[in-house]
C-alpha atoms as a PDB file:
ATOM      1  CA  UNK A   1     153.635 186.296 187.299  1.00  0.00           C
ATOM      2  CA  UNK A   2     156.998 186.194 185.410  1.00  0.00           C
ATOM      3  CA  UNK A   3     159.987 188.478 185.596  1.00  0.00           C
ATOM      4  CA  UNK A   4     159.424 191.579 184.901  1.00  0.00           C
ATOM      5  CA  UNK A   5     162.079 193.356 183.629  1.00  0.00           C
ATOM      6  CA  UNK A   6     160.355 196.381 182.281  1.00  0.00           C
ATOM      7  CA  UNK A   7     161.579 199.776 182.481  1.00  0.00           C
ATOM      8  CA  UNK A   8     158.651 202.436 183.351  1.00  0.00           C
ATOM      9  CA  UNK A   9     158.702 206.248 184.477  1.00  0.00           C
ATOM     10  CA  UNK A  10     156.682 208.699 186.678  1.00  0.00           C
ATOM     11  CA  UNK A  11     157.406 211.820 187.783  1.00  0.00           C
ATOM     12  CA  UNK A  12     160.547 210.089 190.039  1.00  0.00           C
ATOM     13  CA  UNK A  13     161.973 209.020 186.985  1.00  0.00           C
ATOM     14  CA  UNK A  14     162.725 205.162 185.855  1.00  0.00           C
ATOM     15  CA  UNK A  15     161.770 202.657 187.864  1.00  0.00           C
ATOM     16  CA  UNK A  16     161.779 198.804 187.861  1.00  0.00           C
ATOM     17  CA  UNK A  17     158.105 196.984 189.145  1.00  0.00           C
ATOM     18  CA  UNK A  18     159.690 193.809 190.919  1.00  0.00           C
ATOM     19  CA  UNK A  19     157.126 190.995 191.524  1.00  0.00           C
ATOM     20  CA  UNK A  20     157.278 189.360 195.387  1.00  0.00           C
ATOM     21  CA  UNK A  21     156.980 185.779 193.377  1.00  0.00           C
ATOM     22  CA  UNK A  22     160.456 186.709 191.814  1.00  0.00           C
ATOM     23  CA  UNK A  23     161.697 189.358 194.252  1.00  0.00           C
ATOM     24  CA  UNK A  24     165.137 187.985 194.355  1.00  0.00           C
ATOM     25  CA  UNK A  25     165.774 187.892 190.241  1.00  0.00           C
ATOM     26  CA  UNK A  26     164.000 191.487 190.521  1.00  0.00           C
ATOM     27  CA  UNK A  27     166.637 192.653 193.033  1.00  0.00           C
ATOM     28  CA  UNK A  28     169.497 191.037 191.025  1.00  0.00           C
ATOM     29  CA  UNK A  29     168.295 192.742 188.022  1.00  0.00           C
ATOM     30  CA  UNK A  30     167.858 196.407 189.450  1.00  0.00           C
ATOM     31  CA  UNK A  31     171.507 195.286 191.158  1.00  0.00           C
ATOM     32  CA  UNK A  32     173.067 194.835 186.979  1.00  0.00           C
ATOM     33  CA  UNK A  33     171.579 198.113 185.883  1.00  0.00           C
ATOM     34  CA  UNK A  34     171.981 200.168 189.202  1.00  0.00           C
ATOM     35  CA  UNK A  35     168.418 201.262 188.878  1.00  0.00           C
ATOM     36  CA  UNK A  36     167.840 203.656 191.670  1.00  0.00           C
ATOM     37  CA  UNK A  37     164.168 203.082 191.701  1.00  0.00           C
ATOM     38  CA  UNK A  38     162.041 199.719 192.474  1.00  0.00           C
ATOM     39  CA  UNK A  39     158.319 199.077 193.205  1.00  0.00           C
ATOM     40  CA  UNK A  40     157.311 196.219 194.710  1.00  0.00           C
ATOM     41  CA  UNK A  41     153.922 194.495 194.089  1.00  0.00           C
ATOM     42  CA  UNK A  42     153.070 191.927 196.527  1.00  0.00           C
ATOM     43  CA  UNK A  43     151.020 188.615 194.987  1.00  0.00           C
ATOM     44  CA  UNK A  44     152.048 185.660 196.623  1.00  0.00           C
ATOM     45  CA  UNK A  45     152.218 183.958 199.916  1.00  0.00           C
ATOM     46  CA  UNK A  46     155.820 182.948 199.242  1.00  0.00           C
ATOM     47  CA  UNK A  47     157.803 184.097 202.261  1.00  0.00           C
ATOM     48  CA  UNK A  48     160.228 187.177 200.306  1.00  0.00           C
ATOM     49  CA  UNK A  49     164.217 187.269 202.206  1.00  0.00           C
ATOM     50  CA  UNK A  50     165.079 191.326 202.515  1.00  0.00           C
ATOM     51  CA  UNK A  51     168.615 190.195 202.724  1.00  0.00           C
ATOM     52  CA  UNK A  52     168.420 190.875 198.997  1.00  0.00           C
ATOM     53  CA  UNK A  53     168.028 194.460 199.055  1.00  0.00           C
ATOM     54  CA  UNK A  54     171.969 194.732 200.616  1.00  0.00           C
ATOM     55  CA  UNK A  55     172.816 194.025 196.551  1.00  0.00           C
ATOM     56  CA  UNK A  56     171.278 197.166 196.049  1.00  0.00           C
ATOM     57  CA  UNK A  57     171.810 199.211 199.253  1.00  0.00           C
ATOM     58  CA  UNK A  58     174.405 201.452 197.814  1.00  0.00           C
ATOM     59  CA  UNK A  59     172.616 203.231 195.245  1.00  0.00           C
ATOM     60  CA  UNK A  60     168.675 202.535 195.796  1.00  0.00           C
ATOM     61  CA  UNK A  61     166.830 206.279 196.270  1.00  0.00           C
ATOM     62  CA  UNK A  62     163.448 205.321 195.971  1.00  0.00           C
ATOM     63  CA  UNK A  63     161.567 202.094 196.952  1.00  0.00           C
ATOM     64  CA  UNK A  64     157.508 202.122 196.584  1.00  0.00           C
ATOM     65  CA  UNK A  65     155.290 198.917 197.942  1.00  0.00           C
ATOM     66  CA  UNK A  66     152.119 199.122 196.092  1.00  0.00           C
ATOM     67  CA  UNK A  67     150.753 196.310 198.145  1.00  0.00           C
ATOM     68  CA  UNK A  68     150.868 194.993 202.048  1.00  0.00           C
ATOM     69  CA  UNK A  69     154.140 193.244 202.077  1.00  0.00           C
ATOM     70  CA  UNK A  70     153.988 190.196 204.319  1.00  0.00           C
ATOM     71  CA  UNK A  71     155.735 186.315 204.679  1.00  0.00           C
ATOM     72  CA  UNK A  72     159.224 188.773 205.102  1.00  0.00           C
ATOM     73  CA  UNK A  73     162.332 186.395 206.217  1.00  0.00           C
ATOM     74  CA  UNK A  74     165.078 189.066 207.482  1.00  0.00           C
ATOM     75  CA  UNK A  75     162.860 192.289 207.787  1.00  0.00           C
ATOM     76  CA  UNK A  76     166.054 194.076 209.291  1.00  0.00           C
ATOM     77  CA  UNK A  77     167.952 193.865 205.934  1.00  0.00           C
ATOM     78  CA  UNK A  78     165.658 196.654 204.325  1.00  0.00           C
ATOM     79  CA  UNK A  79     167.673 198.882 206.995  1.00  0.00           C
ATOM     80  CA  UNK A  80     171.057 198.357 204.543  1.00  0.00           C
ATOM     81  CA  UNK A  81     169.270 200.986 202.256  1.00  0.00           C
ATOM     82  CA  UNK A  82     171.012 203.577 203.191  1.00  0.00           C
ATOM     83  CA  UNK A  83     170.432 205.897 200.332  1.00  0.00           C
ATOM     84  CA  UNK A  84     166.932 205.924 200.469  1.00  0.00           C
ATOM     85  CA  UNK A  85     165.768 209.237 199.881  1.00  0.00           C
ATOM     86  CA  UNK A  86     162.013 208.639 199.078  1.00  0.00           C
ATOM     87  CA  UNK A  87     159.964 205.693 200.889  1.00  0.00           C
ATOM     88  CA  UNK A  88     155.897 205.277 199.472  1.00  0.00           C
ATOM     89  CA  UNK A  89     153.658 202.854 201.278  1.00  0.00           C
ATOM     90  CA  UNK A  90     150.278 202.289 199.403  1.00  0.00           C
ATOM     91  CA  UNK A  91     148.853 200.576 202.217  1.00  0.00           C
ATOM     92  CA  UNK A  92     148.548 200.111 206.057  1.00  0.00           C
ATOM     93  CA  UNK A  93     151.655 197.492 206.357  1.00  0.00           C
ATOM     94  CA  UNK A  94     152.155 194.448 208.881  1.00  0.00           C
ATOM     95  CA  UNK A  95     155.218 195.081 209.925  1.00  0.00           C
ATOM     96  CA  UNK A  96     156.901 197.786 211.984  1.00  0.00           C
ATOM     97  CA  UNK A  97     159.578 200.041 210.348  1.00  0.00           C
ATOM     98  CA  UNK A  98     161.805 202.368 212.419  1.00  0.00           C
ATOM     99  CA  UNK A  99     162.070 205.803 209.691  1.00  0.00           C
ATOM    100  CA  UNK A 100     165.083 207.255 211.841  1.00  0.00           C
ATOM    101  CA  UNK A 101     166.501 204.703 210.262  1.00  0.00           C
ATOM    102  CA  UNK A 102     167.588 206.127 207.123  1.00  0.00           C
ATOM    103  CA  UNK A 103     169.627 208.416 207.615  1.00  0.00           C
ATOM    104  CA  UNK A 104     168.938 210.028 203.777  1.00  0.00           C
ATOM    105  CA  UNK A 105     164.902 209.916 204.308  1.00  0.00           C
ATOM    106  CA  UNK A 106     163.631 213.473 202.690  1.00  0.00           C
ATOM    107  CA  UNK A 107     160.166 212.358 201.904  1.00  0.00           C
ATOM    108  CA  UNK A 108     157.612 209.682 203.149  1.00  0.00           C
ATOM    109  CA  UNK A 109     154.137 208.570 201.423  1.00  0.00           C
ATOM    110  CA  UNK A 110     152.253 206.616 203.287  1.00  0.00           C
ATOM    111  CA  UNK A 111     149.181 205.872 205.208  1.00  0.00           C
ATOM    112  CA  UNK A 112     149.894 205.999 209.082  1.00  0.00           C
ATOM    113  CA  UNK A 113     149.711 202.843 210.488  1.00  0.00           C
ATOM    114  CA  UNK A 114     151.397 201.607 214.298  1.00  0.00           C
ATOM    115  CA  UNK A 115     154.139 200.262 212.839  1.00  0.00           C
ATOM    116  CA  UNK A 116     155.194 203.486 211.254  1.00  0.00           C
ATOM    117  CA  UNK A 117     157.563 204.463 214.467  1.00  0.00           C
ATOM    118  CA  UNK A 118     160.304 207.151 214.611  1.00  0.00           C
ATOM    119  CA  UNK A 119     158.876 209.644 212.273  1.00  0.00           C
ATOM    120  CA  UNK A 120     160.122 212.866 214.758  1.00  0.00           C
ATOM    121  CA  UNK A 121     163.869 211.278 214.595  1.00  0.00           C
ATOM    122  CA  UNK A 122     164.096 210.932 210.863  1.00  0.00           C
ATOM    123  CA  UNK A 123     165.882 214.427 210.958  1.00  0.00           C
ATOM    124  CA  UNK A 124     166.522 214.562 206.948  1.00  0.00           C
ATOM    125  CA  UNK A 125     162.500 214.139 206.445  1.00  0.00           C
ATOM    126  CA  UNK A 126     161.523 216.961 204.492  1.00  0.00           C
ATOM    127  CA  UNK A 127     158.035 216.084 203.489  1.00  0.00           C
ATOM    128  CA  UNK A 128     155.471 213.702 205.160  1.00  0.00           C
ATOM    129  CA  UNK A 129     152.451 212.765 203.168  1.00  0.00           C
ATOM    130  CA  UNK A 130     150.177 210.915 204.952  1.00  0.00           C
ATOM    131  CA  UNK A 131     146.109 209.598 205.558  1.00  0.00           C
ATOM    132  CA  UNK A 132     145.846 209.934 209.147  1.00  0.00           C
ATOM    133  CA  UNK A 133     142.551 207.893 210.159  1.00  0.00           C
ATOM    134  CA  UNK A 134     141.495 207.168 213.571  1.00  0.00           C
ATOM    135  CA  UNK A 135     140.725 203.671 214.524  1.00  0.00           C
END
């Protein structure tokens, strides 16, 4: 799949759809226009470098992953999002991410998976939507 460089909206408001096969143009892009917004749709086996989000980790509100995000080179980096204010996972992910760690977290979408850790410590979380299934 190409670049995308699209601008949709939902009820969050505009919103960039950034490919994993050209995450780091994507992240470059949403970087130029300060879009506050990004989903991320996972297609390829192509290892994907978080360090990229830092170009964006002073405005980004909202990140979505539509898919299960693997082949991640620096999966620390996605802590330099700082402003994240709304975090949507579609699916059970791979990895494990610590919420408490954004310290701007009002609202989580996701189904629960292990790797979902810290949820009690995110103090800002306001709203917690999530598919709890037992395994």
């Amino acid at each position: 799949m190409s670049f995308d460089k699209k601008i949709r909206e939902n009820l969050d408001g505009k919103y960039l759809t950034i490919y994993s096969d050209s995450f780091k143009e994507g992240i470059e892009y949403a970087s130029k226009l300060k879009i506050n917004h990004v989903q991320i749709i996972w297609l390829s086996k192509k290892e994907v470098d978080f360090k990229e989000f830092e170009k964006v980790g002073d405005f980004l509100k909202i990140i979505s992953f539509v898919s299960v995000v693997d082949h991640i080179k620096n999966l620390d980096s996605i802590y330099s999002l700082q402003m994240i204010e709304k975090l949507y996972f579609q699916q059970k992910q791979k990895f494990k991410i610590d919420i408490s760690k954004f310290p701007k977290i009002e609202y989580l979408g996701s189904e629960y998976w292990k790797g979902l850790i810290n949820i009690n410590k995110a103090h800002s979380l306001q709203g917690f939507k999530a598919v709890w299934l037992i395994e």
